[in-house]
PDBML (XML) file of the C-alpha atoms, coordinates in Angstrom:
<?xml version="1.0" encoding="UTF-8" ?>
<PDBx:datablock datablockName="MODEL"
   xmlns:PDBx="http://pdbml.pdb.org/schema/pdbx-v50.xsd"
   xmlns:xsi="http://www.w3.org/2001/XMLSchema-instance"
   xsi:schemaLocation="http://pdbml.pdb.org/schema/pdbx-v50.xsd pdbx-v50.xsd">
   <PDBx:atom_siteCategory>
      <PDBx:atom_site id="1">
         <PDBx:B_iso_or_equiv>0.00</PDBx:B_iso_or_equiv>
         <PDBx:Cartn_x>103.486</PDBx:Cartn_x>
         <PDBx:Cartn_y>2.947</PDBx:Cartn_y>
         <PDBx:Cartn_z>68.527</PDBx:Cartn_z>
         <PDBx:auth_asym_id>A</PDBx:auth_asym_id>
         <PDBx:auth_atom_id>CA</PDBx:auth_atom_id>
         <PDBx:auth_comp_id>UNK</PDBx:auth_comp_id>
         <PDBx:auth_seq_id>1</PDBx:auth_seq_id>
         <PDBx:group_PDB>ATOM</PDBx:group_PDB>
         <PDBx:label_alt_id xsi:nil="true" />
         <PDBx:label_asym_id>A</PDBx:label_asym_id>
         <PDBx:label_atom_id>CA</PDBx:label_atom_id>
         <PDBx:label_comp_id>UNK</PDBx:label_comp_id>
         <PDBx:label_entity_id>1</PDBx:label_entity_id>
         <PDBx:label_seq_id>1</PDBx:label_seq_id>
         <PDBx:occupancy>1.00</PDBx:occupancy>
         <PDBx:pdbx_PDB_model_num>1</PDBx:pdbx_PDB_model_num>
         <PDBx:type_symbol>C</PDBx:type_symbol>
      </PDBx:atom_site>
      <PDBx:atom_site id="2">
         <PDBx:B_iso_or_equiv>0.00</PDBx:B_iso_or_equiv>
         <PDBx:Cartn_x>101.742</PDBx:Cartn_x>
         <PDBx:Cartn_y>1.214</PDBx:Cartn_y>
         <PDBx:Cartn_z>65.453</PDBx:Cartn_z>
         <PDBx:auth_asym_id>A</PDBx:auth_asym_id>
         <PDBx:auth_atom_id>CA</PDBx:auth_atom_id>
         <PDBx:auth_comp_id>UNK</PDBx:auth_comp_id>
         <PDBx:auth_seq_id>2</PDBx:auth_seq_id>
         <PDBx:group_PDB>ATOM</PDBx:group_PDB>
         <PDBx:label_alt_id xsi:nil="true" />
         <PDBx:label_asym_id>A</PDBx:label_asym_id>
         <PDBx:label_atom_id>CA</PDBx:label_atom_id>
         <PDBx:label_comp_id>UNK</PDBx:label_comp_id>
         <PDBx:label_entity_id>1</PDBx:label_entity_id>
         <PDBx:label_seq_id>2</PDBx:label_seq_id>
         <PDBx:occupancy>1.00</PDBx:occupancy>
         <PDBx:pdbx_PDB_model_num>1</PDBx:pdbx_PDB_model_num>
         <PDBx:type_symbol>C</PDBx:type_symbol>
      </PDBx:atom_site>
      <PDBx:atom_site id="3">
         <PDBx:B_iso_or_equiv>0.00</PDBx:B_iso_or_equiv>
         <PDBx:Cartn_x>98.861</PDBx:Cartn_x>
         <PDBx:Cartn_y>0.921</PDBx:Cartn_y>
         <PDBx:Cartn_z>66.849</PDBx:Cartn_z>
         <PDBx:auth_asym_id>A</PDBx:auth_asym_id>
         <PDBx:auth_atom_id>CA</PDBx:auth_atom_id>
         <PDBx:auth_comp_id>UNK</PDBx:auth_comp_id>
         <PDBx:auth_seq_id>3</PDBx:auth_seq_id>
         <PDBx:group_PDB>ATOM</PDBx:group_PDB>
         <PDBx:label_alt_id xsi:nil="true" />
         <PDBx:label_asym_id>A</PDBx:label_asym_id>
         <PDBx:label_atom_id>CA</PDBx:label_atom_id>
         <PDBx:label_comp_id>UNK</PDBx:label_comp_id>
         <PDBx:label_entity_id>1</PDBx:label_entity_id>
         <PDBx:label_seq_id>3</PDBx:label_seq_id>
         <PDBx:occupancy>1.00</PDBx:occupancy>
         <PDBx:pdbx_PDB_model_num>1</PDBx:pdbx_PDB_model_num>
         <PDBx:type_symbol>C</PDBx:type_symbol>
      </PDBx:atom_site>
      <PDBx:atom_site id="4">
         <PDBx:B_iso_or_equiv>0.00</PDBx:B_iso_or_equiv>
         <PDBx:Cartn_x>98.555</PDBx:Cartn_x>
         <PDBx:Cartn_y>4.717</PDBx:Cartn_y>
         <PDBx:Cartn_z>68.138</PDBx:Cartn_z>
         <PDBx:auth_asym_id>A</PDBx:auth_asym_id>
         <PDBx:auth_atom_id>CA</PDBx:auth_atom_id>
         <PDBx:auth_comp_id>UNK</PDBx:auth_comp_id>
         <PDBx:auth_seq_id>4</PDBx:auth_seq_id>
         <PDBx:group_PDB>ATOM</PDBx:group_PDB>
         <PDBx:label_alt_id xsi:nil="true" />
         <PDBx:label_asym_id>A</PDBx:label_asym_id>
         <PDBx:label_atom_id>CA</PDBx:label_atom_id>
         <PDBx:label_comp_id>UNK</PDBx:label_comp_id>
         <PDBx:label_entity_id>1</PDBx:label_entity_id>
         <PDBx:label_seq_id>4</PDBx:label_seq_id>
         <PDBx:occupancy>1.00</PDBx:occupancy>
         <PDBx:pdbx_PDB_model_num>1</PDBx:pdbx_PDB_model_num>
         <PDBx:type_symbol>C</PDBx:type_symbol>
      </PDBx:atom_site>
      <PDBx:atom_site id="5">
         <PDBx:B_iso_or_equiv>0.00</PDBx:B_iso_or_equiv>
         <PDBx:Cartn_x>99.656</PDBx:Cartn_x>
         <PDBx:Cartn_y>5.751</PDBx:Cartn_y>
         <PDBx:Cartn_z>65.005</PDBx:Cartn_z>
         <PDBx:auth_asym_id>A</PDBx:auth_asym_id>
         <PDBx:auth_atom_id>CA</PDBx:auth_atom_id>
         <PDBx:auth_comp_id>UNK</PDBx:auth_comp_id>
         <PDBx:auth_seq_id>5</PDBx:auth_seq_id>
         <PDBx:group_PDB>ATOM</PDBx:group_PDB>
         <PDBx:label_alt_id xsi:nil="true" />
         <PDBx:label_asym_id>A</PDBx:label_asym_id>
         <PDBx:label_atom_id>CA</PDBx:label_atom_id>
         <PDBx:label_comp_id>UNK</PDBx:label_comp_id>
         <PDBx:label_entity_id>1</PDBx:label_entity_id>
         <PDBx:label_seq_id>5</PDBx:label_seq_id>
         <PDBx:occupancy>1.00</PDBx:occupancy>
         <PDBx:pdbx_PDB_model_num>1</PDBx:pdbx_PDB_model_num>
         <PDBx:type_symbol>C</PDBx:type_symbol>
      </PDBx:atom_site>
      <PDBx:atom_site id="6">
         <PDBx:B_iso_or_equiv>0.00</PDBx:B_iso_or_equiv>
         <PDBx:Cartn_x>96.688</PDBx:Cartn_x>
         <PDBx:Cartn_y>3.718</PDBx:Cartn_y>
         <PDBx:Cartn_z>63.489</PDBx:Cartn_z>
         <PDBx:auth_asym_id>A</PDBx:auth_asym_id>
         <PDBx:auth_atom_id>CA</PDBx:auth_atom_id>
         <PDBx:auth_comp_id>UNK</PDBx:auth_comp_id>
         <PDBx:auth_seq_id>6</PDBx:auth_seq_id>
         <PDBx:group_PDB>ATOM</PDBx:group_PDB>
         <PDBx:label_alt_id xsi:nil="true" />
         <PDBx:label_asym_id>A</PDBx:label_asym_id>
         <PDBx:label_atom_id>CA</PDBx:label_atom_id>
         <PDBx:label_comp_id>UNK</PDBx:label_comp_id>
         <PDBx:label_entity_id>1</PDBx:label_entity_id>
         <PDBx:label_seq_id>6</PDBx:label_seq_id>
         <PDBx:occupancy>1.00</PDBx:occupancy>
         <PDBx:pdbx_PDB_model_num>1</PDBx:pdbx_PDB_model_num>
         <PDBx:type_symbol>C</PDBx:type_symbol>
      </PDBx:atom_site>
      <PDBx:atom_site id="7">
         <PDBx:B_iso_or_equiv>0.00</PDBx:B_iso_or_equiv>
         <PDBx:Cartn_x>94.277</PDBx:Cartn_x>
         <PDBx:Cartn_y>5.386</PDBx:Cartn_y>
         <PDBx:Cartn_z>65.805</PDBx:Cartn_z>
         <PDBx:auth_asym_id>A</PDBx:auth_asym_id>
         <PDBx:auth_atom_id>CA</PDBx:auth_atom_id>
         <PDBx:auth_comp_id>UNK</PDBx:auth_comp_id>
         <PDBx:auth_seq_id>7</PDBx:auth_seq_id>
         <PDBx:group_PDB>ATOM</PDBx:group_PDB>
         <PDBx:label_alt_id xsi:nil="true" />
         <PDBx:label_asym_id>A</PDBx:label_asym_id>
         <PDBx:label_atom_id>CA</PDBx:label_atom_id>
         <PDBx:label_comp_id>UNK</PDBx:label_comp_id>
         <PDBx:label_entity_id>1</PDBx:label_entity_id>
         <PDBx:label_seq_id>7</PDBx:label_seq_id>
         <PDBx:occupancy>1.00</PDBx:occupancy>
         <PDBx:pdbx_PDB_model_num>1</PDBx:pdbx_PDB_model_num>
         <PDBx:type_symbol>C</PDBx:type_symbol>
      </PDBx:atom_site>
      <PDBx:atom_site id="8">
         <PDBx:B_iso_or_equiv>0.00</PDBx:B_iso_or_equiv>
         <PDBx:Cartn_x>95.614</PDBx:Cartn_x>
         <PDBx:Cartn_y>8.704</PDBx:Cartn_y>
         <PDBx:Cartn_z>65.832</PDBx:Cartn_z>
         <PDBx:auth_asym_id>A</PDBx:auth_asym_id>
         <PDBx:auth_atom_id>CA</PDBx:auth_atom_id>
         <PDBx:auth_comp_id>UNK</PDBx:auth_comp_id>
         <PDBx:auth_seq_id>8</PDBx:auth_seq_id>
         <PDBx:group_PDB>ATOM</PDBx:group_PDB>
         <PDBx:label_alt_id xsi:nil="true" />
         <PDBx:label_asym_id>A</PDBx:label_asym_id>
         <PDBx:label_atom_id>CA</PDBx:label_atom_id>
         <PDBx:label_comp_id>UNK</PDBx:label_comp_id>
         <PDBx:label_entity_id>1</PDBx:label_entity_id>
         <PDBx:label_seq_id>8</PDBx:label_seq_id>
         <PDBx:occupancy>1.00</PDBx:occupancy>
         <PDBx:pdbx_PDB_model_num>1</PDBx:pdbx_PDB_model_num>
         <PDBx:type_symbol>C</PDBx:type_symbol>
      </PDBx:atom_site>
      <PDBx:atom_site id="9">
         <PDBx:B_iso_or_equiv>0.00</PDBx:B_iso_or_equiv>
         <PDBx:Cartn_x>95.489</PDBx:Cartn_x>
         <PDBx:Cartn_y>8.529</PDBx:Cartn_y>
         <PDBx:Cartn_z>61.956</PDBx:Cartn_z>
         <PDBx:auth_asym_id>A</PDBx:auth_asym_id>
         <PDBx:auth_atom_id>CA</PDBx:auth_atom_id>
         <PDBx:auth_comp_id>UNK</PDBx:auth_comp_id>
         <PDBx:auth_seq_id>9</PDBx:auth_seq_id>
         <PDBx:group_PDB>ATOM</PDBx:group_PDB>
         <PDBx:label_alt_id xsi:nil="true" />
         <PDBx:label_asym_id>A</PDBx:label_asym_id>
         <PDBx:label_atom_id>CA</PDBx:label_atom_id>
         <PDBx:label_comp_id>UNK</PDBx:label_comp_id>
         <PDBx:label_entity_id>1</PDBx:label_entity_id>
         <PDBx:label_seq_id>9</PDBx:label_seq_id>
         <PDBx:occupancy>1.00</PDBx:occupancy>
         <PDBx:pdbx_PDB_model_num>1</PDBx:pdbx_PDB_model_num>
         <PDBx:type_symbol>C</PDBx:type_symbol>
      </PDBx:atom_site>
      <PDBx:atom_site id="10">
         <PDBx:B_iso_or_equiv>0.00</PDBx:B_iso_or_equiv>
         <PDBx:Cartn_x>91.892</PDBx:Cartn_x>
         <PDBx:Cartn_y>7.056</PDBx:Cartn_y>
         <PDBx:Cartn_z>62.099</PDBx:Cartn_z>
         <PDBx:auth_asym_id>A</PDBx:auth_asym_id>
         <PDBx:auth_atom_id>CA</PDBx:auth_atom_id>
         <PDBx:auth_comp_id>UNK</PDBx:auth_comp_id>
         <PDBx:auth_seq_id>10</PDBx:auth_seq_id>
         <PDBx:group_PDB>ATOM</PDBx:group_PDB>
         <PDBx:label_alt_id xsi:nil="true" />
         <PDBx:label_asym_id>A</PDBx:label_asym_id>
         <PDBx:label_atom_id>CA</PDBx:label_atom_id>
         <PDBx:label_comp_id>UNK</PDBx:label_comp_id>
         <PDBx:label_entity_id>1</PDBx:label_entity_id>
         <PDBx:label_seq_id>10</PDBx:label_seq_id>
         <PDBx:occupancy>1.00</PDBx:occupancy>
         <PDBx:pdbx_PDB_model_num>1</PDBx:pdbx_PDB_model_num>
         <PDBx:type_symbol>C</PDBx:type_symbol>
      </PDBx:atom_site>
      <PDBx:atom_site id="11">
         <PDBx:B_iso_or_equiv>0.00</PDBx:B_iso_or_equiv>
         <PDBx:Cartn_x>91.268</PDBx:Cartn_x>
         <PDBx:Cartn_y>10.250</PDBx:Cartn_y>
         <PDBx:Cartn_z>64.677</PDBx:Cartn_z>
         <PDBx:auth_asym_id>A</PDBx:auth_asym_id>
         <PDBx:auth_atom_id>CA</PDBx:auth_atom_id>
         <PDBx:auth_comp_id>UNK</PDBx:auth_comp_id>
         <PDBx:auth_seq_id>11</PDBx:auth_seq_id>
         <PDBx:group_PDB>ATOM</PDBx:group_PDB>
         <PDBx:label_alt_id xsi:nil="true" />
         <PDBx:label_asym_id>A</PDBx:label_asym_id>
         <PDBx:label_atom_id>CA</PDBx:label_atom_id>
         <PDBx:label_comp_id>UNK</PDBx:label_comp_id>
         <PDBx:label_entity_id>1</PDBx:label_entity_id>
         <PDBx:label_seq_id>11</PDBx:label_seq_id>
         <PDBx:occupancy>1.00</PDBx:occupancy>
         <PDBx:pdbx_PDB_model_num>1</PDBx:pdbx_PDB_model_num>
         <PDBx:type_symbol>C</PDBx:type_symbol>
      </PDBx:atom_site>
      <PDBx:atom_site id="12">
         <PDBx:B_iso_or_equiv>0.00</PDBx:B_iso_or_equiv>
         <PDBx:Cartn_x>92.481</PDBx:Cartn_x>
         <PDBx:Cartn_y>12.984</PDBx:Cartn_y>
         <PDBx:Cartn_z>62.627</PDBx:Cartn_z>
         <PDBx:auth_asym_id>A</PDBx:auth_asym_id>
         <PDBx:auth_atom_id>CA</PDBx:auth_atom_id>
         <PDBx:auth_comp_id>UNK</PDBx:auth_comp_id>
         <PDBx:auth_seq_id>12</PDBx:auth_seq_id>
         <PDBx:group_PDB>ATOM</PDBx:group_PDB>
         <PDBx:label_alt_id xsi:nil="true" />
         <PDBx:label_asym_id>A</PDBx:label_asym_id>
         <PDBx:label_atom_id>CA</PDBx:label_atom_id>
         <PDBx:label_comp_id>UNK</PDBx:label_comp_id>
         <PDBx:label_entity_id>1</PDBx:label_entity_id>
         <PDBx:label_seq_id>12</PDBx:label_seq_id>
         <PDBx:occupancy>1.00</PDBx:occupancy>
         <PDBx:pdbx_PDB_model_num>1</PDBx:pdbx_PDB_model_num>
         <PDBx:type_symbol>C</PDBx:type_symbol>
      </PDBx:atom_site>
      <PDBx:atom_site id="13">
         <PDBx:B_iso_or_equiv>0.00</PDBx:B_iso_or_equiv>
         <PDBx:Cartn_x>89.962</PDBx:Cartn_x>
         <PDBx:Cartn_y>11.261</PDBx:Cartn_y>
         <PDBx:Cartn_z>59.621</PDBx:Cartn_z>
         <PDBx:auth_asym_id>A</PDBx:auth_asym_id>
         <PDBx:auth_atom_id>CA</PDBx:auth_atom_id>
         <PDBx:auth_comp_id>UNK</PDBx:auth_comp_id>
         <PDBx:auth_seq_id>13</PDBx:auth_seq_id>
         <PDBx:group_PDB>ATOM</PDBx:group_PDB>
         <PDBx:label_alt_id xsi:nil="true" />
         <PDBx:label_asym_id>A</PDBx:label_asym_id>
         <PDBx:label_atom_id>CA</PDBx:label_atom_id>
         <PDBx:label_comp_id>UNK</PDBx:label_comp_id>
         <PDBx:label_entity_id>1</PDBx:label_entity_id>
         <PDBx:label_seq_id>13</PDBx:label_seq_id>
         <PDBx:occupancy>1.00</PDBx:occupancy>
         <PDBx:pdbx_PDB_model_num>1</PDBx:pdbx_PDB_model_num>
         <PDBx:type_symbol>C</PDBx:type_symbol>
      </PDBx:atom_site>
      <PDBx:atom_site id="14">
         <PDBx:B_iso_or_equiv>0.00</PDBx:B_iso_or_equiv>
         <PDBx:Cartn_x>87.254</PDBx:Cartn_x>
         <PDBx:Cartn_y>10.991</PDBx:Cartn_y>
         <PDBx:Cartn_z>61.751</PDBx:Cartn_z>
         <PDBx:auth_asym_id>A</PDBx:auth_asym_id>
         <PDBx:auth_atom_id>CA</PDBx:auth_atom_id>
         <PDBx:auth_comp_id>UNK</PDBx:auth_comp_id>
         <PDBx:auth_seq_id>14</PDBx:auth_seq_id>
         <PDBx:group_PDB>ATOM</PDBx:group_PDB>
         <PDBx:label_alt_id xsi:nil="true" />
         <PDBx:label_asym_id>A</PDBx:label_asym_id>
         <PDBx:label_atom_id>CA</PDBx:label_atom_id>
         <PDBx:label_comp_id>UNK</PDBx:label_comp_id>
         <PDBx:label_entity_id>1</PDBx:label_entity_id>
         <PDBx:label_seq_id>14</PDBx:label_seq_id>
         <PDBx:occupancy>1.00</PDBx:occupancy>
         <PDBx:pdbx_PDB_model_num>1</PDBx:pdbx_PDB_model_num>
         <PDBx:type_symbol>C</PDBx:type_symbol>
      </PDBx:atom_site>
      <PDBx:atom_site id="15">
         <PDBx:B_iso_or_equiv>0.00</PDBx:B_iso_or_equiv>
         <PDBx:Cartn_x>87.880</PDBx:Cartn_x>
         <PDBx:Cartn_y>14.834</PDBx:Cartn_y>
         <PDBx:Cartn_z>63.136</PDBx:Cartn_z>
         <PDBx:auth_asym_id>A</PDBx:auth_asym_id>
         <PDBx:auth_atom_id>CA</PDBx:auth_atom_id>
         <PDBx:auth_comp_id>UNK</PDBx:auth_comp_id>
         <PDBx:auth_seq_id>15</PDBx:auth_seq_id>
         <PDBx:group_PDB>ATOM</PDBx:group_PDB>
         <PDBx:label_alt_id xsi:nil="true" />
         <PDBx:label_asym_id>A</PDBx:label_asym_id>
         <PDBx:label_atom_id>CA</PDBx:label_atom_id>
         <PDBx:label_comp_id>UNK</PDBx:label_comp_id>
         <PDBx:label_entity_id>1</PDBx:label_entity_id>
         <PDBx:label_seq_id>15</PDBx:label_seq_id>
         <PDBx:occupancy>1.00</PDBx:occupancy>
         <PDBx:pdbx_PDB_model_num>1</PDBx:pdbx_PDB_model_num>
         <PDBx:type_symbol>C</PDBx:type_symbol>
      </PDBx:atom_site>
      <PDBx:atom_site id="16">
         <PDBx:B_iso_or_equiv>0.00</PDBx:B_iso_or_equiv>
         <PDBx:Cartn_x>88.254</PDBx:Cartn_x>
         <PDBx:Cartn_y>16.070</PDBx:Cartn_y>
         <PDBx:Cartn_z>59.231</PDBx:Cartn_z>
         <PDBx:auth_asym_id>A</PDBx:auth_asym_id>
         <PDBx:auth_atom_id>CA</PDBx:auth_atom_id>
         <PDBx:auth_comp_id>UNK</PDBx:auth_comp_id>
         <PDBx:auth_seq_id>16</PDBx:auth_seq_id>
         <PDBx:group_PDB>ATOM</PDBx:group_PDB>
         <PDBx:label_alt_id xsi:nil="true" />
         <PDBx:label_asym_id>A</PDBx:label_asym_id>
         <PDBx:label_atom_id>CA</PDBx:label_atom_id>
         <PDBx:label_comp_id>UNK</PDBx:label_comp_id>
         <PDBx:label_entity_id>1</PDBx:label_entity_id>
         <PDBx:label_seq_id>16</PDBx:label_seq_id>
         <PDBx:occupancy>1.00</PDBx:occupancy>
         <PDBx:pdbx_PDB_model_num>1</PDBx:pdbx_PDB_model_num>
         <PDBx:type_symbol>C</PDBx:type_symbol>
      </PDBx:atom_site>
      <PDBx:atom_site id="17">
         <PDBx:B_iso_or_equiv>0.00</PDBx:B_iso_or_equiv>
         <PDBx:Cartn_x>84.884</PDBx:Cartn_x>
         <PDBx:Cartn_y>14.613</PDBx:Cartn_y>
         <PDBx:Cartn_z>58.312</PDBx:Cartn_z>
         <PDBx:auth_asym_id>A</PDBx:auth_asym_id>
         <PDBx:auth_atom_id>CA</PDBx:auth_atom_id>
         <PDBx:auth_comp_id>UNK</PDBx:auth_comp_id>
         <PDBx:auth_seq_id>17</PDBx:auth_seq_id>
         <PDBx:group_PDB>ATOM</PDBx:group_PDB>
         <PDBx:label_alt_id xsi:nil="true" />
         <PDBx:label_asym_id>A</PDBx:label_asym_id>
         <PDBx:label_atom_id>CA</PDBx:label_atom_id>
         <PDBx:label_comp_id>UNK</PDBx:label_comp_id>
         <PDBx:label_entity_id>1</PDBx:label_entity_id>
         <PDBx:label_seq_id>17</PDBx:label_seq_id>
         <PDBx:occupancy>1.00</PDBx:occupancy>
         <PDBx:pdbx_PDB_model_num>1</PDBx:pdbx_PDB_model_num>
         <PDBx:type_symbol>C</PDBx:type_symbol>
      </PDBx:atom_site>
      <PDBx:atom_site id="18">
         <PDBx:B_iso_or_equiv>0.00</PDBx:B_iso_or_equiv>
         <PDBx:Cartn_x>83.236</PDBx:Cartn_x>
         <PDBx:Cartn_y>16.075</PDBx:Cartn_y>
         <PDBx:Cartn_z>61.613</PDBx:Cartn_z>
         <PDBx:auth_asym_id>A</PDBx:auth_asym_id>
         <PDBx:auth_atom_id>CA</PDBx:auth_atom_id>
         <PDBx:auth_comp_id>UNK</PDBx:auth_comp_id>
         <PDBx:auth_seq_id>18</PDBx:auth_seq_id>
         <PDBx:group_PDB>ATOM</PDBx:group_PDB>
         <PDBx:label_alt_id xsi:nil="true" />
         <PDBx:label_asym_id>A</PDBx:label_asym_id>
         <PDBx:label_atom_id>CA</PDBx:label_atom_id>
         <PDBx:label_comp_id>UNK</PDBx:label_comp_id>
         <PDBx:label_entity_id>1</PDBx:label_entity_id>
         <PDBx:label_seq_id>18</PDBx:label_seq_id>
         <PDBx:occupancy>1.00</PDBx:occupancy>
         <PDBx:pdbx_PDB_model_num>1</PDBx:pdbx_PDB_model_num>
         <PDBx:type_symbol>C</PDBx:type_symbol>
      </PDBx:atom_site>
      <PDBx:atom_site id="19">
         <PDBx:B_iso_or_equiv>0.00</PDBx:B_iso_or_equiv>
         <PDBx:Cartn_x>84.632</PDBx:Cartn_x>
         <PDBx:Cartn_y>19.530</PDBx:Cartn_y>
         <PDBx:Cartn_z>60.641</PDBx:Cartn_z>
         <PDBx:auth_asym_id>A</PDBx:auth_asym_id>
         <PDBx:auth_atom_id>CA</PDBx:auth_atom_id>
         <PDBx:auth_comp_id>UNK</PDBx:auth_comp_id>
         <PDBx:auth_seq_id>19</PDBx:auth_seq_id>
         <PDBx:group_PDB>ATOM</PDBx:group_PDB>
         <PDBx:label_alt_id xsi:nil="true" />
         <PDBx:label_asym_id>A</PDBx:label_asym_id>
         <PDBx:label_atom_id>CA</PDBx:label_atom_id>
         <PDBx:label_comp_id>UNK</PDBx:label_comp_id>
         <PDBx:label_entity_id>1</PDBx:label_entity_id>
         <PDBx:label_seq_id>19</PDBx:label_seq_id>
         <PDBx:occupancy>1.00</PDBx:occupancy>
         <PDBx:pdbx_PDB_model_num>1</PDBx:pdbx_PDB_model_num>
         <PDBx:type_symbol>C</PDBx:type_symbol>
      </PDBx:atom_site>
      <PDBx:atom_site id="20">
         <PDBx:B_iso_or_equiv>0.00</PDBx:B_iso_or_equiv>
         <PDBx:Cartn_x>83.319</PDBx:Cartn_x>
         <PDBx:Cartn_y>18.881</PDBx:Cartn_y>
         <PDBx:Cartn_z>57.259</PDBx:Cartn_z>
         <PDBx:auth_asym_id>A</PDBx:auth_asym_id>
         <PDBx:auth_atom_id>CA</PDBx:auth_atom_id>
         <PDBx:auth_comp_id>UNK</PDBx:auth_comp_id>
         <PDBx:auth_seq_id>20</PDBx:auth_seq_id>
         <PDBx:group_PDB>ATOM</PDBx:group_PDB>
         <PDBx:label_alt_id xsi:nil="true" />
         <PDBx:label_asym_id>A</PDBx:label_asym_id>
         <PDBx:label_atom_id>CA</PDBx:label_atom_id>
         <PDBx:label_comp_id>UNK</PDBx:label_comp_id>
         <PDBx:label_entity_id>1</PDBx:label_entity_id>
         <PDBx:label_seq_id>20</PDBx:label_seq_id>
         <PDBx:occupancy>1.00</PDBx:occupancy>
         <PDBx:pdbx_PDB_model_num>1</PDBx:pdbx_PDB_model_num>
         <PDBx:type_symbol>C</PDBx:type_symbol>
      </PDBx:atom_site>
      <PDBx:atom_site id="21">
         <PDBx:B_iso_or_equiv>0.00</PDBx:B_iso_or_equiv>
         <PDBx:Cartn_x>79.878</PDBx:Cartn_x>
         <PDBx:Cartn_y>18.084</PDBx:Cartn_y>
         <PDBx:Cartn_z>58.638</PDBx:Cartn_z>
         <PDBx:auth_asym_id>A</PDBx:auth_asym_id>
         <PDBx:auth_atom_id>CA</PDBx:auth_atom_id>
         <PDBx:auth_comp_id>UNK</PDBx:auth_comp_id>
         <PDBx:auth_seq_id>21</PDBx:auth_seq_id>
         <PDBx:group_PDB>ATOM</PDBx:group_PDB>
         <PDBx:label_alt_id xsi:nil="true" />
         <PDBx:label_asym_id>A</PDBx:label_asym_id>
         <PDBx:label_atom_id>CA</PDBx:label_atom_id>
         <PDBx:label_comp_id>UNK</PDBx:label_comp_id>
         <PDBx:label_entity_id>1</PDBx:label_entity_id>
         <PDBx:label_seq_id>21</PDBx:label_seq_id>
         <PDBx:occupancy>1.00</PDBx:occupancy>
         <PDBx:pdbx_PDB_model_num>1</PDBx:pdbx_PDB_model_num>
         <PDBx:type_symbol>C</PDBx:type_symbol>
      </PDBx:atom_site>
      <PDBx:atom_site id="22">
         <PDBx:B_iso_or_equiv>0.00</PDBx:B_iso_or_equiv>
         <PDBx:Cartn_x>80.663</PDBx:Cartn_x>
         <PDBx:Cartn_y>20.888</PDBx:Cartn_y>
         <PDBx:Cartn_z>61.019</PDBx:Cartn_z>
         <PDBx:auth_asym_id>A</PDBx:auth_asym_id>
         <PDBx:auth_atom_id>CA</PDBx:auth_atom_id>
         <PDBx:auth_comp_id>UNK</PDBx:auth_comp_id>
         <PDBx:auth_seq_id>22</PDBx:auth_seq_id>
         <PDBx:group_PDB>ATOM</PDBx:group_PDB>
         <PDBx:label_alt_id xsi:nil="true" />
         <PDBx:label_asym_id>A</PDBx:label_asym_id>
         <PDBx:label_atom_id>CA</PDBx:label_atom_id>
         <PDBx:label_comp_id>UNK</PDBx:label_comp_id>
         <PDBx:label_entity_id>1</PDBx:label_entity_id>
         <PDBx:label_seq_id>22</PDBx:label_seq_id>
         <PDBx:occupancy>1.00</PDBx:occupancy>
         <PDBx:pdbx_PDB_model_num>1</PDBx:pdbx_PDB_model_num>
         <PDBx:type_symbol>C</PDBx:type_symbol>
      </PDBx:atom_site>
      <PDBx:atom_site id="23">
         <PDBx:B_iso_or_equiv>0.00</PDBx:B_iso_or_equiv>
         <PDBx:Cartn_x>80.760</PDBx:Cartn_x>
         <PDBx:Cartn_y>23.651</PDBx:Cartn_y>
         <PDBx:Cartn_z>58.312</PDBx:Cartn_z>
         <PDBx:auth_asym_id>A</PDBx:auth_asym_id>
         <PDBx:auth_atom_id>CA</PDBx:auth_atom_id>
         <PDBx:auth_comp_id>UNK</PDBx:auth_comp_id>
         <PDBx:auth_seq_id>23</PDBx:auth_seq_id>
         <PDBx:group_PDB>ATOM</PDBx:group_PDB>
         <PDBx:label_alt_id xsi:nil="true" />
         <PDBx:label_asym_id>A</PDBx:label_asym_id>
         <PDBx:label_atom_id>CA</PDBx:label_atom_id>
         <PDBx:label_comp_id>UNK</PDBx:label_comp_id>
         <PDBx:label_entity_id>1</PDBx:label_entity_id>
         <PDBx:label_seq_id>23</PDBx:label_seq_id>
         <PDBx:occupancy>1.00</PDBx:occupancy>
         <PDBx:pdbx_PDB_model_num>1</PDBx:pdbx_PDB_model_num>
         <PDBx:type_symbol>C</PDBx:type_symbol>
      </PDBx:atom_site>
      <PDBx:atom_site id="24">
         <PDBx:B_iso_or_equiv>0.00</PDBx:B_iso_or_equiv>
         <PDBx:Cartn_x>77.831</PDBx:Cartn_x>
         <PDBx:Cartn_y>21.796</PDBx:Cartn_y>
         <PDBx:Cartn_z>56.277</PDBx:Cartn_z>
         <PDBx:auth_asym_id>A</PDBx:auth_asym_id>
         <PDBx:auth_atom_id>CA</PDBx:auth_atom_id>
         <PDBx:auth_comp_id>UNK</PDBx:auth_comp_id>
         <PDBx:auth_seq_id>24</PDBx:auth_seq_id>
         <PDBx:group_PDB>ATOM</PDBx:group_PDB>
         <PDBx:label_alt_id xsi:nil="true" />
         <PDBx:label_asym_id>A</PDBx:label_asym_id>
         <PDBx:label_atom_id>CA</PDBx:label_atom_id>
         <PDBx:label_comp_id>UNK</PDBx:label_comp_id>
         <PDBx:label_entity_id>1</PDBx:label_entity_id>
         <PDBx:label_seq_id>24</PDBx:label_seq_id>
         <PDBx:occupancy>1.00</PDBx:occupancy>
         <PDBx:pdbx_PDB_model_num>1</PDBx:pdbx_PDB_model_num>
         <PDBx:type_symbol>C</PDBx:type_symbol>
      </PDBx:atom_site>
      <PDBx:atom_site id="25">
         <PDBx:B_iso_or_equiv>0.00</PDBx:B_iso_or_equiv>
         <PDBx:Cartn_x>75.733</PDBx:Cartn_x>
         <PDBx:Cartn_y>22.276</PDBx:Cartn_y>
         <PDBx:Cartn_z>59.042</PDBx:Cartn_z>
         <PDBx:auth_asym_id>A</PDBx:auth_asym_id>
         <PDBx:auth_atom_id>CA</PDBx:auth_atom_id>
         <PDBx:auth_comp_id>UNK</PDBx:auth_comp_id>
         <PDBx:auth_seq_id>25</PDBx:auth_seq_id>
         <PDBx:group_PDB>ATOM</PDBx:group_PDB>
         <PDBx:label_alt_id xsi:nil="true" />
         <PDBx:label_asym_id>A</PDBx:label_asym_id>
         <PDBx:label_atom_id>CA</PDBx:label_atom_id>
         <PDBx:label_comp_id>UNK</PDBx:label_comp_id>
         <PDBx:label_entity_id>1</PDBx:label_entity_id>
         <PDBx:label_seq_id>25</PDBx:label_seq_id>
         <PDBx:occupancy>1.00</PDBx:occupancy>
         <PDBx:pdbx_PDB_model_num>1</PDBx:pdbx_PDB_model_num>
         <PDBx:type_symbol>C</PDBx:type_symbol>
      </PDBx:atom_site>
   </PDBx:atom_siteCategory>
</PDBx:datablock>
């Protein structure tokens, strides 16, 4: 569960930056 957490968190900042790079571009 930790460690799903850790990668779902690490996910969902990953997918925030792409939709930030997303709009940019």
């Amino acid at each position: 569960v930790d460690r799903a957490r850790r990668v779902a968190f690490s996910l969902e900042q990953v997918q925030e930056r792409l939709r930030g790079l997303y709009t940019l571009a």
